[in-house]
Every structure is written in structure tokens, then in C-alpha cells.
PDB file of N, CA and C in Angstrom:
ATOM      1  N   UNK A   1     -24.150  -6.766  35.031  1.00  0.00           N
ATOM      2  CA  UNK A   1     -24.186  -6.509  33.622  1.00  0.00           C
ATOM      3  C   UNK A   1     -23.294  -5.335  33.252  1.00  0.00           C
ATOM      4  N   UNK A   2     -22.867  -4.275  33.900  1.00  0.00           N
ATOM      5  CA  UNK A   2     -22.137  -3.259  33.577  1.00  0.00           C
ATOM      6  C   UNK A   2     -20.565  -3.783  34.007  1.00  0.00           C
ATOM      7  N   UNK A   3     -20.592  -4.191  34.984  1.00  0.00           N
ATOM      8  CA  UNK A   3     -19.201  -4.713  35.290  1.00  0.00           C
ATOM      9  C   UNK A   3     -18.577  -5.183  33.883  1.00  0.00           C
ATOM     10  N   UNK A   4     -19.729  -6.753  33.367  1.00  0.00           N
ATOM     11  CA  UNK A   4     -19.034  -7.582  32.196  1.00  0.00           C
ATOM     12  C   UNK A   4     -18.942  -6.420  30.852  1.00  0.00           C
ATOM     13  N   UNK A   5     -19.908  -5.478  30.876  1.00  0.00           N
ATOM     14  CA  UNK A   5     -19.485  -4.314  29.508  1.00  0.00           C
ATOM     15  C   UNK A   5     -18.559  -3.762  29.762  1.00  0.00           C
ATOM     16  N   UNK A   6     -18.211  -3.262  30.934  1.00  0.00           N
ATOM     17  CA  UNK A   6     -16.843  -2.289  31.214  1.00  0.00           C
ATOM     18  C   UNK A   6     -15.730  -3.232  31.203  1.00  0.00           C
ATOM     19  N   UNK A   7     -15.708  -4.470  31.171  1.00  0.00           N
ATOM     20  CA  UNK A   7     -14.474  -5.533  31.380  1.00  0.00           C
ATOM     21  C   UNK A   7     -14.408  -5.541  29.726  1.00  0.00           C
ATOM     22  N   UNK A   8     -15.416  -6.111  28.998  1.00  0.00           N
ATOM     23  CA  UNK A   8     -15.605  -6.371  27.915  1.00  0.00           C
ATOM     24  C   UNK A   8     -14.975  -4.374  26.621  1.00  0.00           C
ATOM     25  N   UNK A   9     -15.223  -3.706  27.258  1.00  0.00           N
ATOM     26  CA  UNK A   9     -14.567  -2.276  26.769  1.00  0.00           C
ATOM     27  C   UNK A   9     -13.083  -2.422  27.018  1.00  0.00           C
ATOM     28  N   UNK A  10     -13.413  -2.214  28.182  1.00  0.00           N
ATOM     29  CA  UNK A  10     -11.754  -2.545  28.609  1.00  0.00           C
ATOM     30  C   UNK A  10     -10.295  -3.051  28.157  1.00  0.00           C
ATOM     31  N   UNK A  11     -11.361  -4.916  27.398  1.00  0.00           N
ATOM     32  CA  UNK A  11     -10.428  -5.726  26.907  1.00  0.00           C
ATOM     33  C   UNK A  11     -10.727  -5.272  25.458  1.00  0.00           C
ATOM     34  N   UNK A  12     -11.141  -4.715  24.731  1.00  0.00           N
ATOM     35  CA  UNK A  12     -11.324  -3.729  23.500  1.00  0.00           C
ATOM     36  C   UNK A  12     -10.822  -3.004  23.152  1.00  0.00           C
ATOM     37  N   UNK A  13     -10.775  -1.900  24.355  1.00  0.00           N
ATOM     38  CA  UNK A  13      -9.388  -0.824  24.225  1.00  0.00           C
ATOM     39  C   UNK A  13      -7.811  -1.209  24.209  1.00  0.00           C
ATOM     40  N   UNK A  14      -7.729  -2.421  25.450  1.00  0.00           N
ATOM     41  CA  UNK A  14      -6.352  -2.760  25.174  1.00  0.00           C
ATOM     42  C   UNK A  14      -5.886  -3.841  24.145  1.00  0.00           C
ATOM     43  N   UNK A  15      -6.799  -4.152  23.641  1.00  0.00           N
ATOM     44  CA  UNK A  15      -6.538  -5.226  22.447  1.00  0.00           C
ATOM     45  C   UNK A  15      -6.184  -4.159  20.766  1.00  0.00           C
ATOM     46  N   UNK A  16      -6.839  -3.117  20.524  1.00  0.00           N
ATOM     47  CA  UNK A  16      -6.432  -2.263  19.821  1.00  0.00           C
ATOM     48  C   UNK A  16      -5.464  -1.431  19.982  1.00  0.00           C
ATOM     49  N   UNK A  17      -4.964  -1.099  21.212  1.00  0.00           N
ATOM     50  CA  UNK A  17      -3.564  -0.162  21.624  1.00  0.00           C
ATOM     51  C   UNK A  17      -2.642  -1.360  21.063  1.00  0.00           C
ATOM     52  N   UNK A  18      -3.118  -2.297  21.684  1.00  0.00           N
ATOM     53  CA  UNK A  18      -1.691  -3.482  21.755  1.00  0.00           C
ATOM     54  C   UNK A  18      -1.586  -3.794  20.247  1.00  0.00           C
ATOM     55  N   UNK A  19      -2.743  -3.582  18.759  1.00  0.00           N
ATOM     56  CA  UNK A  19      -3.013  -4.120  17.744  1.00  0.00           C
ATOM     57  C   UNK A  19      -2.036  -2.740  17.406  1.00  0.00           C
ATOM     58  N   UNK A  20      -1.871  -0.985  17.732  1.00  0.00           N
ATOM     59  CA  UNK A  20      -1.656   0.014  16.599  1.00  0.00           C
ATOM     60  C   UNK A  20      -0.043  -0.171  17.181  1.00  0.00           C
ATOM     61  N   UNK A  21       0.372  -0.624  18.527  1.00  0.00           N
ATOM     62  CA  UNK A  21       2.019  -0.046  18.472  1.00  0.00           C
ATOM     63  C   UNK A  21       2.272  -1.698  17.701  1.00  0.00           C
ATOM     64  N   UNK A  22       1.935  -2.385  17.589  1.00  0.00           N
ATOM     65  CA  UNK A  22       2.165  -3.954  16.711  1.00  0.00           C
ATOM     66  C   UNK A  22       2.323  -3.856  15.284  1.00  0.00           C
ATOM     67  N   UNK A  23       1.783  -2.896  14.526  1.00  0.00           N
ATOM     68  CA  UNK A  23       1.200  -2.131  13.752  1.00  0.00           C
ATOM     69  C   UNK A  23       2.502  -1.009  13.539  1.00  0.00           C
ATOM     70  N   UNK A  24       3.059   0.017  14.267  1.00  0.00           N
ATOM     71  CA  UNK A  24       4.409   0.503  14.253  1.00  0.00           C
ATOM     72  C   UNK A  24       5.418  -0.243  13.864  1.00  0.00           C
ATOM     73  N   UNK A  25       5.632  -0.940  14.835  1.00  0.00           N
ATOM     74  CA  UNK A  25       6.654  -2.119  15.072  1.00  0.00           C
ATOM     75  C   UNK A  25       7.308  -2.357  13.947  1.00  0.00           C
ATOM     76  N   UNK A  26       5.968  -2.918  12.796  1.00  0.00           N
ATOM     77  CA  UNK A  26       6.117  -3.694  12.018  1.00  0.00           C
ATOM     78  C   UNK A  26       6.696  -3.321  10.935  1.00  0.00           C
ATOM     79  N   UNK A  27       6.085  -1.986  10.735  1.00  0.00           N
ATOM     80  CA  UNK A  27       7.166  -0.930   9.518  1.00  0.00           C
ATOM     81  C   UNK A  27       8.588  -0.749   9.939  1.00  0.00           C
ATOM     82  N   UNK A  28       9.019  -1.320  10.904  1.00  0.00           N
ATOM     83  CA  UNK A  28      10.389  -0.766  11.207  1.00  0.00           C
ATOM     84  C   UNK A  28      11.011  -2.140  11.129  1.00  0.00           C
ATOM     85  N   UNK A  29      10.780  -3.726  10.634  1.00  0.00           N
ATOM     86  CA  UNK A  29      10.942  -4.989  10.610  1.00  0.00           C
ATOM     87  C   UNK A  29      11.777  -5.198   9.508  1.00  0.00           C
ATOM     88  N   UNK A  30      12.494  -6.828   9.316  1.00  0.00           N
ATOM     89  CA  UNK A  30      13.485  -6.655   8.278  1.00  0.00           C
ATOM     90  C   UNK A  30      12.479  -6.990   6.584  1.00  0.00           C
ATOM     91  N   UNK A  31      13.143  -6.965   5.665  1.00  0.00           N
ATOM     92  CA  UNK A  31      12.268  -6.982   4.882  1.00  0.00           C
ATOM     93  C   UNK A  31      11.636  -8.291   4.248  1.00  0.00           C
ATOM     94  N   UNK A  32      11.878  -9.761   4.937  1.00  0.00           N
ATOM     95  CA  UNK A  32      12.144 -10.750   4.923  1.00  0.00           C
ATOM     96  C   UNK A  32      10.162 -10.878   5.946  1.00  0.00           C
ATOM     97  N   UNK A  33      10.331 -10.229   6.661  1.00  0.00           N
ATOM     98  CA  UNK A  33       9.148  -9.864   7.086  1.00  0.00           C
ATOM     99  C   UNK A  33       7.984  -9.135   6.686  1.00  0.00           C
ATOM    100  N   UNK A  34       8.447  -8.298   5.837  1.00  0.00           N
ATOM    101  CA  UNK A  34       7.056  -7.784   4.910  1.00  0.00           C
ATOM    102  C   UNK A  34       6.775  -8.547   3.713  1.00  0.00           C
ATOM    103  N   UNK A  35       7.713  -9.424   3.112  1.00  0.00           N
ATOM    104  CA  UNK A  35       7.292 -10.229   2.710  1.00  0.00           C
ATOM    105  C   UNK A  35       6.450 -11.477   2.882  1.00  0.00           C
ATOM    106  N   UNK A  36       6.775 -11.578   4.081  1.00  0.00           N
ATOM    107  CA  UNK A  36       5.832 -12.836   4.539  1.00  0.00           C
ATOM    108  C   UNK A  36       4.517 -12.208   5.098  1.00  0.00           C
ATOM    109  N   UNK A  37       3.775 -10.621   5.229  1.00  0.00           N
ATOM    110  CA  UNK A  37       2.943 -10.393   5.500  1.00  0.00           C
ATOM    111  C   UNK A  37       2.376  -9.624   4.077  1.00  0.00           C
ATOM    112  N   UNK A  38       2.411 -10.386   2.930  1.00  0.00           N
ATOM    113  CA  UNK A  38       1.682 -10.174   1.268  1.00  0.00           C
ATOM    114  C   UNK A  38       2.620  -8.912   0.512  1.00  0.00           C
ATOM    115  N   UNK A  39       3.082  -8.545   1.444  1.00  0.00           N
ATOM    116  CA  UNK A  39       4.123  -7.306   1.205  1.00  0.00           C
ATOM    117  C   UNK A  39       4.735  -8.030  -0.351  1.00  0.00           C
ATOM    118  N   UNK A  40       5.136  -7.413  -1.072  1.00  0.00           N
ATOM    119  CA  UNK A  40       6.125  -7.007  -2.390  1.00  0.00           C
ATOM    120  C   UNK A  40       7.662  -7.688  -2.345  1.00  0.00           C
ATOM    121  N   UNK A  41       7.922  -8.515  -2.864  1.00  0.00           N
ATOM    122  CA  UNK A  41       9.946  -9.538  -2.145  1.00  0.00           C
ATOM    123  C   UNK A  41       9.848  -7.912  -2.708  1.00  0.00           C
ATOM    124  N   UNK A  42      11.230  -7.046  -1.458  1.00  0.00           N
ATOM    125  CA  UNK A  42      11.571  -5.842  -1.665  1.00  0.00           C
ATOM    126  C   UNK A  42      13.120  -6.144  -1.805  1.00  0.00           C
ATOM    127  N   UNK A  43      13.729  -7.370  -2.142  1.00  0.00           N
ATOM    128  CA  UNK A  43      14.772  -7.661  -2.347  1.00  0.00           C
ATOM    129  C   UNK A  43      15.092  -8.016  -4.125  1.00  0.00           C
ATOM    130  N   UNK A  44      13.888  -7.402  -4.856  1.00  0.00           N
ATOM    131  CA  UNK A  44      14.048  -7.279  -6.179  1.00  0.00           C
ATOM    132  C   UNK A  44      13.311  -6.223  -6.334  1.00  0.00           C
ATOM    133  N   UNK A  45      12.424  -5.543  -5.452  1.00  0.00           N
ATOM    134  CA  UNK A  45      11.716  -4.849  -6.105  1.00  0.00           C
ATOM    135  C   UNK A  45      11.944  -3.487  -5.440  1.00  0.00           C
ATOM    136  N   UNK A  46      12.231  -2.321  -6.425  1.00  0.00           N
ATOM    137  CA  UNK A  46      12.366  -1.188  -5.435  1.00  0.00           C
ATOM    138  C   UNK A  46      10.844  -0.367  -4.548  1.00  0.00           C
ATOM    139  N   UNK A  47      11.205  -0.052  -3.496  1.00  0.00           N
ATOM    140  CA  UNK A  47       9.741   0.332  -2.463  1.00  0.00           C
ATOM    141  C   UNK A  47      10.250   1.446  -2.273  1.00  0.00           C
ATOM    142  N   UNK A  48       9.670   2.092  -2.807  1.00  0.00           N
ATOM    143  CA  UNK A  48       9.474   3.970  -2.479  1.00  0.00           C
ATOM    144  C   UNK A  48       9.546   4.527  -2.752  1.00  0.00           C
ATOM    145  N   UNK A  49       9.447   3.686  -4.447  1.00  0.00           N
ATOM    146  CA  UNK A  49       9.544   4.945  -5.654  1.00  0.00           C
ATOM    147  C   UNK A  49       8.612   5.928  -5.685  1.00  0.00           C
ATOM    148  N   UNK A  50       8.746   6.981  -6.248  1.00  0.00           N
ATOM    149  CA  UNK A  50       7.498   7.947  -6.378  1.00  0.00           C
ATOM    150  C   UNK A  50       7.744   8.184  -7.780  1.00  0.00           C
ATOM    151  N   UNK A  51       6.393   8.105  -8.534  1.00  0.00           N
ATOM    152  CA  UNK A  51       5.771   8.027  -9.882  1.00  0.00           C
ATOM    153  C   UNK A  51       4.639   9.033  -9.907  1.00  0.00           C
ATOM    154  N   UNK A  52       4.286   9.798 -11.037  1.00  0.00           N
ATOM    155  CA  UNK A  52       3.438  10.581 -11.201  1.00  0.00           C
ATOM    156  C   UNK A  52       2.895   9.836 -13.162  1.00  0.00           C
ATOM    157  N   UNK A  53       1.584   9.545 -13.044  1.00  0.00           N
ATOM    158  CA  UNK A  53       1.217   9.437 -14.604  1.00  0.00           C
ATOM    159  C   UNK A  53      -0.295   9.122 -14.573  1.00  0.00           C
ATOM    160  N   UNK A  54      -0.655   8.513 -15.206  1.00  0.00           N
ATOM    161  CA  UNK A  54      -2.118   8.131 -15.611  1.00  0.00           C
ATOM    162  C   UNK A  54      -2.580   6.944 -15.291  1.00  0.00           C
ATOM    163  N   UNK A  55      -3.673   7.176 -14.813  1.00  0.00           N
ATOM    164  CA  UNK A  55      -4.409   5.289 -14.105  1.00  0.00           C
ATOM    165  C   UNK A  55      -5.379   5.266 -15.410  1.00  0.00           C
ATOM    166  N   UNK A  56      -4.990   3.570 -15.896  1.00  0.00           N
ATOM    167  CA  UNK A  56      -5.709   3.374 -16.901  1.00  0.00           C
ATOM    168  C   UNK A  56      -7.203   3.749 -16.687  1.00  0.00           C
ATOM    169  N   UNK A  57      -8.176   3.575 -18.114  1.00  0.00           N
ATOM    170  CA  UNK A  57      -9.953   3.374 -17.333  1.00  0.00           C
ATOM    171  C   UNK A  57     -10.099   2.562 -16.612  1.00  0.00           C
ATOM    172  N   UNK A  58      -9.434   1.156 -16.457  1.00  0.00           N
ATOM    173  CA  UNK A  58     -10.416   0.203 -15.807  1.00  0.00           C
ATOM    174  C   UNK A  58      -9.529   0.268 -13.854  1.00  0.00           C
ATOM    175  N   UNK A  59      -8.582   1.049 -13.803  1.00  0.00           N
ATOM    176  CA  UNK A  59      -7.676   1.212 -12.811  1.00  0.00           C
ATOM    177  C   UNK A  59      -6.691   0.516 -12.438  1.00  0.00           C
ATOM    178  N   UNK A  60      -6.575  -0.575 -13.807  1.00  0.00           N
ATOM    179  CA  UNK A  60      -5.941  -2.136 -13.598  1.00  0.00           C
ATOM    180  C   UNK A  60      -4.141  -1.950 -13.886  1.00  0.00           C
ATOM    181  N   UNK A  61      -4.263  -0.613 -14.926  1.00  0.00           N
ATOM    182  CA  UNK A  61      -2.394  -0.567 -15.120  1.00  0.00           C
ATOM    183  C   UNK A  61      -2.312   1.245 -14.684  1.00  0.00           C
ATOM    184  N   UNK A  62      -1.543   1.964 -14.827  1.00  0.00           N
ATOM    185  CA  UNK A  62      -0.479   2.621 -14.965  1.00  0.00           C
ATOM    186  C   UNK A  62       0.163   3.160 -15.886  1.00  0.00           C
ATOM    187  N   UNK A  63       0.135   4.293 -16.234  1.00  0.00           N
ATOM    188  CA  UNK A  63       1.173   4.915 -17.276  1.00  0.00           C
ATOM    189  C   UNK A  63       2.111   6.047 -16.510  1.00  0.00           C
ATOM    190  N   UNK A  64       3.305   5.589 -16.644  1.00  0.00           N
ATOM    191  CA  UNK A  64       4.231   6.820 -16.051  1.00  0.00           C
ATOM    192  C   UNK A  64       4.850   8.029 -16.848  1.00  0.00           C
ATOM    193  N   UNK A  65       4.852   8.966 -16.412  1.00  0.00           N
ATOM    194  CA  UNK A  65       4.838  10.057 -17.144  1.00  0.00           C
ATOM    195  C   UNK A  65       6.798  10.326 -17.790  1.00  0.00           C
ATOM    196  N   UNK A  66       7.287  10.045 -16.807  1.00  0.00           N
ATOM    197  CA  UNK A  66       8.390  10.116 -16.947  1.00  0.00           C
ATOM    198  C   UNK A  66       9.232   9.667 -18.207  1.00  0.00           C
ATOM    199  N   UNK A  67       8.818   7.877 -18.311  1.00  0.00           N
ATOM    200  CA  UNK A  67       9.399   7.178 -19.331  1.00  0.00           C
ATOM    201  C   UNK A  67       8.360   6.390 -20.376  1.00  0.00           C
ATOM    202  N   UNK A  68       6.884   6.842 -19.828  1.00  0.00           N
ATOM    203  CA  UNK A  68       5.640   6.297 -20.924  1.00  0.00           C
ATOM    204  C   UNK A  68       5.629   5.075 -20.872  1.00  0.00           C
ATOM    205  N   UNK A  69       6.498   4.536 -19.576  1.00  0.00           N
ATOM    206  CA  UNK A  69       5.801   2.756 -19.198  1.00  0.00           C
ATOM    207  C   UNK A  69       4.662   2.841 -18.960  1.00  0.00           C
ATOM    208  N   UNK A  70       4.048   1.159 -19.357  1.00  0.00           N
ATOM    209  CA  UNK A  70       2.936   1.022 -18.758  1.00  0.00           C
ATOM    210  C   UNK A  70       3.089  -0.200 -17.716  1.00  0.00           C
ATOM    211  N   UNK A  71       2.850   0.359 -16.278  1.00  0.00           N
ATOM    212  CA  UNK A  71       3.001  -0.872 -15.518  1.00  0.00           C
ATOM    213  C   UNK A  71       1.539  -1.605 -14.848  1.00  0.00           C
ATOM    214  N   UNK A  72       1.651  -2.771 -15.066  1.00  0.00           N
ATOM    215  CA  UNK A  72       0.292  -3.644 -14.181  1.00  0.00           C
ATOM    216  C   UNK A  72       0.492  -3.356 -12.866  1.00  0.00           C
ATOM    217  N   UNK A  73      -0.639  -3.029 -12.088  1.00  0.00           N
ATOM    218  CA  UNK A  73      -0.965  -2.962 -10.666  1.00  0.00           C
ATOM    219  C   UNK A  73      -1.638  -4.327  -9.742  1.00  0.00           C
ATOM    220  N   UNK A  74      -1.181  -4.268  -8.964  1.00  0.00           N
ATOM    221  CA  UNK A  74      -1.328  -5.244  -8.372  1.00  0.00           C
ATOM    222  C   UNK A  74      -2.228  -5.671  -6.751  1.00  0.00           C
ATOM    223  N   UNK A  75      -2.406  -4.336  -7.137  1.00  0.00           N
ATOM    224  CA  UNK A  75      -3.735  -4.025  -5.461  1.00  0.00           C
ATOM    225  C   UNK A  75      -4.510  -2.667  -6.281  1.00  0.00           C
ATOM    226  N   UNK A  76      -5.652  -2.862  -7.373  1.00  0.00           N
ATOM    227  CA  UNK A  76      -5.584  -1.930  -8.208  1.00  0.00           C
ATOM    228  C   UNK A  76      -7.209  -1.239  -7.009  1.00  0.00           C
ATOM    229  N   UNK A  77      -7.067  -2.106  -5.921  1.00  0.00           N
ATOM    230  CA  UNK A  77      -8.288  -1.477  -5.629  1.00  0.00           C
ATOM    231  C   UNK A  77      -7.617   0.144  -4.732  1.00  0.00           C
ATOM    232  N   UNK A  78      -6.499   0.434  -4.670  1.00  0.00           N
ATOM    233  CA  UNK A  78      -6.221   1.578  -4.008  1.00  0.00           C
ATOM    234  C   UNK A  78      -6.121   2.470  -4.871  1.00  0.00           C
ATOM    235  N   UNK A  79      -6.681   2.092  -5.926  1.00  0.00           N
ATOM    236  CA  UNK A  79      -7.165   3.053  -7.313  1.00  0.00           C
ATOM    237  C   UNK A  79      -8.439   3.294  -7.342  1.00  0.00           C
ATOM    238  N   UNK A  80      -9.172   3.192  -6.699  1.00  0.00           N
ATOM    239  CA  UNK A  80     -10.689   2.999  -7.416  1.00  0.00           C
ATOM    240  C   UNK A  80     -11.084   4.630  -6.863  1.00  0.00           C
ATOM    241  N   UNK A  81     -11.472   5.144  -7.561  1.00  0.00           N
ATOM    242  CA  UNK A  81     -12.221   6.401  -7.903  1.00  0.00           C
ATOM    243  C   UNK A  81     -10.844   7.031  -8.279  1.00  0.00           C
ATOM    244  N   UNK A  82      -9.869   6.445  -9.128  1.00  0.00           N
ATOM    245  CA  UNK A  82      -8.773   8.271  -9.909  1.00  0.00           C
ATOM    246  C   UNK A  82      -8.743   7.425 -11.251  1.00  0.00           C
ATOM    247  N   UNK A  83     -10.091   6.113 -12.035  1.00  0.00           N
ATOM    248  CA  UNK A  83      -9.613   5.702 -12.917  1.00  0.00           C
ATOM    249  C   UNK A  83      -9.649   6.828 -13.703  1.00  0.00           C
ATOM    250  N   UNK A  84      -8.197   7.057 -15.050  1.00  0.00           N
ATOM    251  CA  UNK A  84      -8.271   7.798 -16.076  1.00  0.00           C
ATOM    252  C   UNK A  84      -8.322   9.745 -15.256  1.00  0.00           C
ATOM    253  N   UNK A  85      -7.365   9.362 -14.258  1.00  0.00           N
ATOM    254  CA  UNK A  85      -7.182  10.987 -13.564  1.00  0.00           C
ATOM    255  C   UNK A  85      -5.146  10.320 -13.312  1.00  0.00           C
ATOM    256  N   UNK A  86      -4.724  11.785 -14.007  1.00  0.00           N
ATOM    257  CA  UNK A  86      -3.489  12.279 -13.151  1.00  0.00           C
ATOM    258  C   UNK A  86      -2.956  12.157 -12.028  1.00  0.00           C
ATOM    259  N   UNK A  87      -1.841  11.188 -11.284  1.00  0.00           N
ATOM    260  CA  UNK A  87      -2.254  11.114 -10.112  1.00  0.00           C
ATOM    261  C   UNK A  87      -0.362  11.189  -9.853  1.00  0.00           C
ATOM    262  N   UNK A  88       0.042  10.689  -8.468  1.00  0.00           N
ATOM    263  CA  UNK A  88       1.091  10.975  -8.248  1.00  0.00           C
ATOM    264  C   UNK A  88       1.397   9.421  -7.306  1.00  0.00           C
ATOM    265  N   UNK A  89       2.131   8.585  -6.961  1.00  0.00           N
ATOM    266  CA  UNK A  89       1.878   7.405  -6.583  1.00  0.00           C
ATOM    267  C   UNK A  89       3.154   7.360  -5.881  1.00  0.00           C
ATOM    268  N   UNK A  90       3.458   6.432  -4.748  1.00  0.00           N
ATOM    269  CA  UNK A  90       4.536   5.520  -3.884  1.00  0.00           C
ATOM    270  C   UNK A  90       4.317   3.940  -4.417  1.00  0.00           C
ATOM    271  N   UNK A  91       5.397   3.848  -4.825  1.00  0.00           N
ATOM    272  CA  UNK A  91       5.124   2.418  -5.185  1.00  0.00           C
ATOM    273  C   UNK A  91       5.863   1.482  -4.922  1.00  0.00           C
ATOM    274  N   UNK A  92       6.002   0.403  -4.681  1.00  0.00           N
ATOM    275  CA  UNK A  92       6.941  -0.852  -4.947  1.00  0.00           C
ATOM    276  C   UNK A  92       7.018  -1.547  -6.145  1.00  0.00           C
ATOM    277  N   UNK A  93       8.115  -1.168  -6.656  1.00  0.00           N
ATOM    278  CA  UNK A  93       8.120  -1.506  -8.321  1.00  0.00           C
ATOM    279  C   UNK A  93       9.014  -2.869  -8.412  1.00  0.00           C
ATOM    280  N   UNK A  94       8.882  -4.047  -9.128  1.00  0.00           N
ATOM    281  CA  UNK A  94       8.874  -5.293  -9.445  1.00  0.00           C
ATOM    282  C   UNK A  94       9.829  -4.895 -11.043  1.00  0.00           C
ATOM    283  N   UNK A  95      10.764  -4.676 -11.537  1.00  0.00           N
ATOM    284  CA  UNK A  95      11.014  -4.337 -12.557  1.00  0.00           C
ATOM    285  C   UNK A  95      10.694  -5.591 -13.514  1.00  0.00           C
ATOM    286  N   UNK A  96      10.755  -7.133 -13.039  1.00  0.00           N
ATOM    287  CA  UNK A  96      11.531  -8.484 -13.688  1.00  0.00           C
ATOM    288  C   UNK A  96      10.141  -8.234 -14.243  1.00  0.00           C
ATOM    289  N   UNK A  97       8.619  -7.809 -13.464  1.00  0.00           N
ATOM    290  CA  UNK A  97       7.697  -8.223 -13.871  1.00  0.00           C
ATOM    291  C   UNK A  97       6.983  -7.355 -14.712  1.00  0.00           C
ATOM    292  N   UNK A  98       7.181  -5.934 -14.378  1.00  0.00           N
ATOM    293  CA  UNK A  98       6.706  -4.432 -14.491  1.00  0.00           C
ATOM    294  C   UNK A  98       5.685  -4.430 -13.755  1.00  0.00           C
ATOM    295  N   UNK A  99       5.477  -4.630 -12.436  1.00  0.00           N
ATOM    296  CA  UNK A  99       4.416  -4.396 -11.564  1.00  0.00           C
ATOM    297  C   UNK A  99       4.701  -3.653 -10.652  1.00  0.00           C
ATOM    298  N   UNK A 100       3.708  -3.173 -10.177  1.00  0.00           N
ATOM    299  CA  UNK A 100       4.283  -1.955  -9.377  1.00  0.00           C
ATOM    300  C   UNK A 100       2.634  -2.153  -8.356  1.00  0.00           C
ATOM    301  N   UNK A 101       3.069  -1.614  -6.878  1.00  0.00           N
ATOM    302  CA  UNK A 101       2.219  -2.306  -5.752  1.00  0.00           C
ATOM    303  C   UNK A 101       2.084  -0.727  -5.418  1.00  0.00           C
ATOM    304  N   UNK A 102       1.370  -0.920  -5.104  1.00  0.00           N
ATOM    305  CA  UNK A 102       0.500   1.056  -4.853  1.00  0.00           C
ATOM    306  C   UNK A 102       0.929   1.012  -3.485  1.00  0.00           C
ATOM    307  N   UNK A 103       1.514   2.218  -2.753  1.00  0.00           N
ATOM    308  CA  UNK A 103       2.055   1.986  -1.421  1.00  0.00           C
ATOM    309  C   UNK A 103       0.931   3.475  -1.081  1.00  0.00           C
ATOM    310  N   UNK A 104       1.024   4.438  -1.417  1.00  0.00           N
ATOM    311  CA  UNK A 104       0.286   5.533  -1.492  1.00  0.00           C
ATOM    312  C   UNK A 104      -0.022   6.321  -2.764  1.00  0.00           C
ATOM    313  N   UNK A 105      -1.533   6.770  -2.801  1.00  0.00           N
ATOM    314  CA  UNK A 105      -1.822   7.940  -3.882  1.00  0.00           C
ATOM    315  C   UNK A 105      -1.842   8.849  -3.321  1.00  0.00           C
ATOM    316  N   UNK A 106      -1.692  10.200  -4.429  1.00  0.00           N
ATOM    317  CA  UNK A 106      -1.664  11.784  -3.989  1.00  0.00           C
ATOM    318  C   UNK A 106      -1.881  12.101  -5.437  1.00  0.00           C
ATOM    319  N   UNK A 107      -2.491  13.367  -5.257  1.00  0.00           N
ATOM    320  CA  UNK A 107      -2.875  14.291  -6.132  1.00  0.00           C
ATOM    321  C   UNK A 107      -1.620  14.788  -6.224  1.00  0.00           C
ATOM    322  N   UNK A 108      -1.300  15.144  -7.711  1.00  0.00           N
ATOM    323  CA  UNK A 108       0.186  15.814  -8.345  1.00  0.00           C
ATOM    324  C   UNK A 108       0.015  17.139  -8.018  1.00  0.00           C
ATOM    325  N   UNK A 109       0.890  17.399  -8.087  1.00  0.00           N
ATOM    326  CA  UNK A 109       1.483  19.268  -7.552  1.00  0.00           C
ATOM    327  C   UNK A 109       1.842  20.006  -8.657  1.00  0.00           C
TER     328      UNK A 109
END
């Protein structure tokens, strides 16, 4: 019985090492590939903008401070607890559509 837990750990640990450098890898892939993993087509849309403005109340759009767009979000759950707070954002912005894909939040400086 300890043998099959320590085999069973074992194949646990190396199934997650082998899952985080897979996981590296993948950010460094062409972009033809993050698209096909739900990723943003980054061949219209710019990825890495940084935006600072206001998350609506319901956390569903975006107001940017810069030019007073309002853009729809599109993974609005990486909003949930800054609805209607100041925030500072990485985004992948969709211009054709005005959507913009939350890549990271941060508190503004």
C-alpha cells in the first residue's frame, strides 16, 4: 500500500513539473497558437497594451482614462472584486470590436 502511494505521488509530481515547463513553453509559441488555445486572434488585436481607467459596476465594460472609451470585456471574471474601483490593466485590445481581454490587473500608481 505505500509502495502504490509513493508511485501514485511520484506520478503526481512529475505530471505537474512536466504540466508548468509545458506551461512556459507555451508563452514563448507563435501566435497562431494562442489563438487556438481561446487566446485573443493577436493578429488584429494589440496584446500588451497597458490601460489605466474605471471597471464599470457590473465589471462587464471598461472606461479608459486616457481617451474616455468604453470598452466590453471579455473574461470580465478577472474583474470581480475592483467593480467601480480605479484600476490599471494589460490587455489585448480587439479595436474592429472594442473589446479588450484582461491579460493582468494592478492597482494604479
Amino acid at each position: 500500500m505505500k509502495t502504490l502511494i509513493a508511485i501514485l505521488l511520484a506520478f503526481g509530481l512529475s505530471l505537474a513539473a512536466f504540466a508548468q515547463s509545458q506551461d512556459q513553453t507555451s508563452g514563448q509559441g507563435s501566435q497562431a497558437t494562442q489563438g487556438s488555445q481561446g487566446q485573443p486572434d493577436t493578429t488584429k488585436a494589440s496584446a500588451g497594451k497597458n490601460m489605466s481607467g474605471t471597471v464599470s459596476h457590473d465589471g462587464k465594460s471598461f472606461k479608459n482614462d486616457a481617451d474616455s472609451k468604453k470598452y466590453k470585456v471579455d473574461n470580465p471574471d478577472t474583474l470581480k472584486g475592483k467593480e467601480d474601483q480605479h484600476v490599471a490593466i494589460v490587455v489585448a485590445l480587439d479595436p474592429d470590436t472594442n473589446t479588450v481581454h484582461i491579460i493582468e490587473v494592478q492597482q494604479p500608481q
